[in-house]
Protein backbone atom coordinates (compact mmCIF):
# COMPACT_ATOMS: atom_id res chain seq x y z
CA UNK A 1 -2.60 -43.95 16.63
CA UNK A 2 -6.19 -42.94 15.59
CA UNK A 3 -6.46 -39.96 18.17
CA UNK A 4 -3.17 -38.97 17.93
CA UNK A 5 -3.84 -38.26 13.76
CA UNK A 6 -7.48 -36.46 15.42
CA UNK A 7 -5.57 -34.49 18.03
CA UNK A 8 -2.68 -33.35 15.03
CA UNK A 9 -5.55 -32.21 12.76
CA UNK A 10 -7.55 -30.67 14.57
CA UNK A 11 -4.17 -28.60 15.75
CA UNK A 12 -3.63 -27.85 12.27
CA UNK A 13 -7.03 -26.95 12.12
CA UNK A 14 -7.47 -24.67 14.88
CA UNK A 15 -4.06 -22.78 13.17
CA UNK A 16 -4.85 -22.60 9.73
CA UNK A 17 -8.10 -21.03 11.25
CA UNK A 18 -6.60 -18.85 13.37
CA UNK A 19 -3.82 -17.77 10.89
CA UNK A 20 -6.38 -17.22 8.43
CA UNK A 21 -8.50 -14.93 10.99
CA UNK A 22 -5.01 -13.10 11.05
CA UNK A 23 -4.02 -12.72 7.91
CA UNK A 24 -7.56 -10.93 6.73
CA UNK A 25 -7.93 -8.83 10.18
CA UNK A 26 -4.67 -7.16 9.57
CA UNK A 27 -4.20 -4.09 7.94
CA UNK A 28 -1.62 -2.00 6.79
CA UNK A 29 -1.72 1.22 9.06
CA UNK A 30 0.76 3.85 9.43
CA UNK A 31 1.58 5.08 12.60
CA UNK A 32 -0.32 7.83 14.22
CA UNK A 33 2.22 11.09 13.67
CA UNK A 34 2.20 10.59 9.92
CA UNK A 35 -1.05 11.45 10.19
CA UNK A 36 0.32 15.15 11.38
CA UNK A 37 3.02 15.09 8.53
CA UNK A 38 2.29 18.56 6.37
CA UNK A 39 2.54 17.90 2.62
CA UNK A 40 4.80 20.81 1.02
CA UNK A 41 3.25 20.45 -2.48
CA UNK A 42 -0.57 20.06 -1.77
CA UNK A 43 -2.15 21.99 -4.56
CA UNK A 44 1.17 22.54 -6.24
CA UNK A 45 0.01 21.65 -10.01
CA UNK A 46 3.52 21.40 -11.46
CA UNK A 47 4.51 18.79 -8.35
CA UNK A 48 1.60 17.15 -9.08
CA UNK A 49 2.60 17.05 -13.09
CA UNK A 50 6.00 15.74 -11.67
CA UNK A 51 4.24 12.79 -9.64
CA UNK A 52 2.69 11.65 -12.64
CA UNK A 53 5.81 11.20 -14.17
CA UNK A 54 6.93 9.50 -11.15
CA UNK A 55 4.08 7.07 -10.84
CA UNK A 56 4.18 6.79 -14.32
CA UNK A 57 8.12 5.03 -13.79
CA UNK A 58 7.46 3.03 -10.17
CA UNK A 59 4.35 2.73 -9.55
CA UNK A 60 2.00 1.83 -12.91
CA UNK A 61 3.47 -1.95 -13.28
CA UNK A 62 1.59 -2.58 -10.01
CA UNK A 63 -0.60 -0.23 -9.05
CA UNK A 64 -1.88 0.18 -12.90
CA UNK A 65 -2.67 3.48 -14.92
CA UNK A 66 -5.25 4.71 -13.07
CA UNK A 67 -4.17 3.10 -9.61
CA UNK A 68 -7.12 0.66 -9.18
CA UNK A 69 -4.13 -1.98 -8.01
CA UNK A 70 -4.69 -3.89 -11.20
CA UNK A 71 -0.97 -3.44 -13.04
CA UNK A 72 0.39 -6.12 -15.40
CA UNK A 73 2.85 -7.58 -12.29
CA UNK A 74 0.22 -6.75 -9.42
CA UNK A 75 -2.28 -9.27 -10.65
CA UNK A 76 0.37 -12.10 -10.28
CA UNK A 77 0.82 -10.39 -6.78
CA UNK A 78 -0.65 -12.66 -3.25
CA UNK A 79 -1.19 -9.57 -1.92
CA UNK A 80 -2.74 -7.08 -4.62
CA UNK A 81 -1.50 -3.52 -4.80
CA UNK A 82 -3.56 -0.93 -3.03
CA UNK A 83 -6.37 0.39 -5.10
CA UNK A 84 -5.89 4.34 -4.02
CA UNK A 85 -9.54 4.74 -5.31
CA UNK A 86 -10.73 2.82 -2.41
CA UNK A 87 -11.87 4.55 0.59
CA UNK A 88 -9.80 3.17 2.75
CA UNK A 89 -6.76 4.99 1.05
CA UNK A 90 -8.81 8.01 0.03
CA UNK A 91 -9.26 8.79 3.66
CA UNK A 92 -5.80 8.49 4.69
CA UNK A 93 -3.97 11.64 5.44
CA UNK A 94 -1.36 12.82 2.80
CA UNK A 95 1.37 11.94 6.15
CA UNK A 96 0.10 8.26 6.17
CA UNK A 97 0.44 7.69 2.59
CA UNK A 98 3.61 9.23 2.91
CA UNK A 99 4.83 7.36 5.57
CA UNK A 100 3.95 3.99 3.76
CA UNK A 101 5.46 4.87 0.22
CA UNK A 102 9.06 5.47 2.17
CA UNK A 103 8.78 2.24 4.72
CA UNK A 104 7.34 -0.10 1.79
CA UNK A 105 5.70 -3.36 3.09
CA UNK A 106 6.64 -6.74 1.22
CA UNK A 107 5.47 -7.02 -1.58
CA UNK A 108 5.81 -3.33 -1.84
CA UNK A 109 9.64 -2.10 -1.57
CA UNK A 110 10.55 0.87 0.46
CA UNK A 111 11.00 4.06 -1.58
CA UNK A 112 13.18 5.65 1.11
CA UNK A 113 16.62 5.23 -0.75
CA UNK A 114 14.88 5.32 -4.36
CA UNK A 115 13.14 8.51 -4.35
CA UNK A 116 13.99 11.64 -2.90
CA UNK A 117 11.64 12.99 -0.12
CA UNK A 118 10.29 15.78 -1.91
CA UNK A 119 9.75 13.18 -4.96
CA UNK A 120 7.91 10.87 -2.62
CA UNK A 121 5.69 13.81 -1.77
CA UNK A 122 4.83 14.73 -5.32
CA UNK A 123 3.83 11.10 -5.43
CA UNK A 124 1.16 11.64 -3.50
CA UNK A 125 0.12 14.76 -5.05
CA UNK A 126 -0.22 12.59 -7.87
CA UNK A 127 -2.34 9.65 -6.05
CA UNK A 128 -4.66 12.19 -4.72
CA UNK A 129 -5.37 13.10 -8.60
CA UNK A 130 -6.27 9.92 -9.59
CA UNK A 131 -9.14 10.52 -6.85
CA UNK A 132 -10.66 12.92 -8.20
């Protein structure tokens, strides 16, 4: 009975591990042609004014005001909102951020059928704002 309660943990072990190593290895990446996706409104101030408002309405309550990923109902959040002052956003191509505000990935909804493409776009006009 002993060694078949060592054999069962050390199973659970070895997956908790495992699923742990997982779970912090993976990363959110859009696919490669968003990357080639052309942005219609970079530099368009008035689409940028426009993706405030946006952001303002769908994405403040998680991403917060200045999009650090601290908003009131991110912080209660497993998986925090993206911080789009990090790096690892900053570098992504307008496409890519694109591409992941209109698939969405739990906790995140898709934006596909709740914003319009063009709105989507003046999103992230917006999110490259709070960059600079």
């Amino acid at each position: 009975m002993k060694n078949r309660c060592s054999i069962l943990m050390g199973i659970v072990l070895i997956i908790m591990v495992n699923t742990s190593i997982i779970a912090q290895s993976s990363k959110w990446a859009a696919p490669e042609y968003s990357k080639s996706l052309v942005n219609p409104f970079k530099g368009n101030v008035s689409a940028t004014a426009e993706g405030k408002k946006i952001f303002n309405q769908m994405c403040v309550l998680c991403h917060g005001l200045e999009g650090k990923g601290n908003g009131e109902a991110g912080l209660s959040l497993e998986q925090k909102p993206a911080n789009f002052l990090a790096l690892n956003v900053v570098n992504q191509a307008d496409g890519a951020i694109f591409w992941k505000i209109t698939e969405g990935n739990p906790p995140m909804a898709s934006y596909e059928g709740l914003l319009s493409e063009e709105q989507r776009w003046k999103l992230v006009n917006y999110i490259r704002e709070l960059e600079k």
